[in-house]
Protein backbone atom coordinates (compact mmCIF):
# COMPACT_ATOMS: atom_id res chain seq x y z
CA UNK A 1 -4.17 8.19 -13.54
CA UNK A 2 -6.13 8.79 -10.27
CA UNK A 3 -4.62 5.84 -8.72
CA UNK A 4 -1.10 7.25 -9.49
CA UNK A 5 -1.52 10.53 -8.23
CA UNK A 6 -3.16 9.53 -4.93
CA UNK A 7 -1.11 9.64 -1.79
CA UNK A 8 -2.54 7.10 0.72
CA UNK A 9 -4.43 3.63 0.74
CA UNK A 10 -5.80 2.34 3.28
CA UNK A 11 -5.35 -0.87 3.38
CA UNK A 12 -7.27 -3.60 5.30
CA UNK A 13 -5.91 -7.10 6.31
CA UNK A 14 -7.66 -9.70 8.39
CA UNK A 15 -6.13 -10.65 11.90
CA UNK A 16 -5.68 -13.97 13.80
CA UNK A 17 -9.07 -13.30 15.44
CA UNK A 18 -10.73 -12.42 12.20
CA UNK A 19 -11.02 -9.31 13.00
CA UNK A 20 -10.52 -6.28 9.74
CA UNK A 21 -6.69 -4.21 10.47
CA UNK A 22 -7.19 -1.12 8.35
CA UNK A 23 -4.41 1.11 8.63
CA UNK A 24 -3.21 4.08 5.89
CA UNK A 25 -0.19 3.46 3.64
CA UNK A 26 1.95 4.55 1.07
CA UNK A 27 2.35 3.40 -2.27
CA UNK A 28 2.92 2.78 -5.58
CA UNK A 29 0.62 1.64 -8.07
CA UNK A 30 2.28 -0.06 -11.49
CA UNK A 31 1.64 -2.43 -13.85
CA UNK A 32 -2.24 -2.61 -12.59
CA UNK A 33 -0.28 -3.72 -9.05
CA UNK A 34 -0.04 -1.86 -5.93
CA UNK A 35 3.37 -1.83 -3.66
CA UNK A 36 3.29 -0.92 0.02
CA UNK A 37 6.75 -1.02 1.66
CA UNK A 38 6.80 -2.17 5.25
CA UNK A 39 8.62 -4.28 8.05
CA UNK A 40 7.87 -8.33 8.84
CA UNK A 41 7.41 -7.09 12.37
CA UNK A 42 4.10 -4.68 11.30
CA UNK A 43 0.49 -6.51 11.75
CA UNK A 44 -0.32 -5.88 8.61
CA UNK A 45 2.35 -7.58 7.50
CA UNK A 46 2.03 -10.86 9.71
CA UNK A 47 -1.66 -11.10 9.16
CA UNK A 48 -0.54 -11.77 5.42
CA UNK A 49 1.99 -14.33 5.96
CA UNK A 50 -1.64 -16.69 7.19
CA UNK A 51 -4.59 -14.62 4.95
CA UNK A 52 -3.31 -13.13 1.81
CA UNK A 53 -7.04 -11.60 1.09
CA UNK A 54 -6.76 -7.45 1.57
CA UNK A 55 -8.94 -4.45 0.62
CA UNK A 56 -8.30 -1.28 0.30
CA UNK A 57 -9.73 2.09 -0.75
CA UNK A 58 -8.31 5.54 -2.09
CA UNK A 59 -10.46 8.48 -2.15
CA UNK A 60 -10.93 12.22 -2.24
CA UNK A 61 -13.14 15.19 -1.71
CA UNK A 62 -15.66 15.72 0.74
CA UNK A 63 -17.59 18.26 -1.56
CA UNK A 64 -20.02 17.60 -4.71
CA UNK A 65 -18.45 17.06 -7.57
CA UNK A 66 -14.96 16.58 -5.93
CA UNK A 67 -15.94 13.12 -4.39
CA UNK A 68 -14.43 10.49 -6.06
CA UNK A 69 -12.07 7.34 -5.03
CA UNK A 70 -11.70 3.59 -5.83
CA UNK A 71 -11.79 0.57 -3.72
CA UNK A 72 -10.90 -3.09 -4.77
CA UNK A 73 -10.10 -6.75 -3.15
CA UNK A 74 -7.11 -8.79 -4.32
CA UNK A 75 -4.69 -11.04 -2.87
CA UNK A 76 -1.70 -9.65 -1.26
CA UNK A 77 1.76 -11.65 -1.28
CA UNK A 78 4.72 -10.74 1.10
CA UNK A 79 8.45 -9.75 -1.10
CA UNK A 80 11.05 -10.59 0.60
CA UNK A 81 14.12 -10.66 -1.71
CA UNK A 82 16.29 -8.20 -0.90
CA UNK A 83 17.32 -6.65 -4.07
CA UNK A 84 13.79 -6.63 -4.54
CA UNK A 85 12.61 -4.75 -1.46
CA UNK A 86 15.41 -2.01 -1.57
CA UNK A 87 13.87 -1.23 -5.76
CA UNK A 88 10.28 -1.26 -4.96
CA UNK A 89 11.06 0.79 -1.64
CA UNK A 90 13.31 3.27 -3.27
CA UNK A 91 10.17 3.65 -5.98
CA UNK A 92 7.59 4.02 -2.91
CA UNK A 93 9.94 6.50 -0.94
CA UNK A 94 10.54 9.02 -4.33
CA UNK A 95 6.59 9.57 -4.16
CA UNK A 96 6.87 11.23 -1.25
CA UNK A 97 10.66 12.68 -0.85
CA UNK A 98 12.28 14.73 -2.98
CA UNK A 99 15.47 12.87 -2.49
CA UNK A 100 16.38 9.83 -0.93
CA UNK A 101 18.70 11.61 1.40
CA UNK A 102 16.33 12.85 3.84
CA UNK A 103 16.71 11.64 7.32
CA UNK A 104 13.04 10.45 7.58
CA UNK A 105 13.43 8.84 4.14
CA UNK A 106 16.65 7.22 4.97
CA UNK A 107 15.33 5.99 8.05
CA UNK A 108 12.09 4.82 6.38
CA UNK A 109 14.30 2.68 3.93
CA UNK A 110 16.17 1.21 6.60
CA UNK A 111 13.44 -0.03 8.53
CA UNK A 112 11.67 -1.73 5.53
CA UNK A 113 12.57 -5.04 5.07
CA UNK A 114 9.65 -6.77 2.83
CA UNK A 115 6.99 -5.41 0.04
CA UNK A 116 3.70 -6.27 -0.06
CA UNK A 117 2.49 -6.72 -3.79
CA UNK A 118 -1.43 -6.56 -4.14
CA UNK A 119 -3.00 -7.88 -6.76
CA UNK A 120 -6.56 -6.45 -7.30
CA UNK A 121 -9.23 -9.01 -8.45
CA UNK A 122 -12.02 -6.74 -8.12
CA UNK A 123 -12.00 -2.56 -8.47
CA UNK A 124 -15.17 -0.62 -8.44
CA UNK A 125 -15.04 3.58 -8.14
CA UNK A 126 -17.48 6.39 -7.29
CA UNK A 127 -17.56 9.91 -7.93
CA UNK A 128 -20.20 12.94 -6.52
C-alpha cells in the first residue's frame, strides 16, 4: 500500500562511465512492477538501452516513528510500443493530475515517448 501511495522514486541508472544517475520520478507501481514514463532522449533512459540494472528508493519522514521507505534493485527494460506508452503514461499522469486536460499534463504526455518497466529482484524497507 505504501508503495502505491508514494509520490516520487528516485531512481538510479548507471552511465557510460559507470558512474550512478539518480534522478526523482514519477510513477506507478502495479502488478509488483514499477512504471516511470519518460522520453528516449532522457539519460536515464539511454543508460538503459546498454545496462538494464537500476535502484531505486521511496521514503518518508524525517521524524521518529514517521521514518519509513523501501528500496530495491531489479532490471529495468525500455517500452516502446506506442499503444503501450500512451496506457501506462495516461496511468502515471492520473496520479498526479486531476484530469488529463491540464496543460502541464498534456504537455507531459506529449513529450513521453517510451516506459520504463522495473522489475524488482530484491526489496528491503525500514521504518523509525
Amino acid at each position: 500500500n505504501f508503495l502505491k501511495t508514494q509520490k516520487v522514486l528516485r531512481l538510479a541508472t548507471i552511465d557510460q562511465s559507470g558512474t550512478p544517475h539518480i534522478v526523482p520520478v514519477w510513477y506507478l507501481y502495479s502488478q509488483k512492477k514499477f512504471y516511470i514514463g519518460t522520453n528516449t532522449r532522457t539519460e536515464k533512459a539511454k543508460n538503459l538501452k546498454k545496462n538494464k540494472r537500476v535502484s531505486f528508493c521511496i521514503d518518508v519522514g524525517i521524524h521518529s516513528p514517521k521514518i519509513y521507505g523501501v528500496m530495491g534493485k531489479g532490471n529495468a527494460k525500455l517500452i516502446l510500443d506506442k499503444n503501450k506508452v500512451l496506457f501506462f503514461a495516461k496511468k502515471i499522469l492520473k496520479r498526479y493530475f486531476r484530469t488529463l486536460e491540464n496543460k502541464s499534463a498534456k504537455e507531459l504526455l506529449d513529450d513521453t515517448d517510451c516506459i520504463i518497466e522495473i522489475t524488482p529482484k530484491k526489496l528491503s524497507t525500514w521504518s523509525f
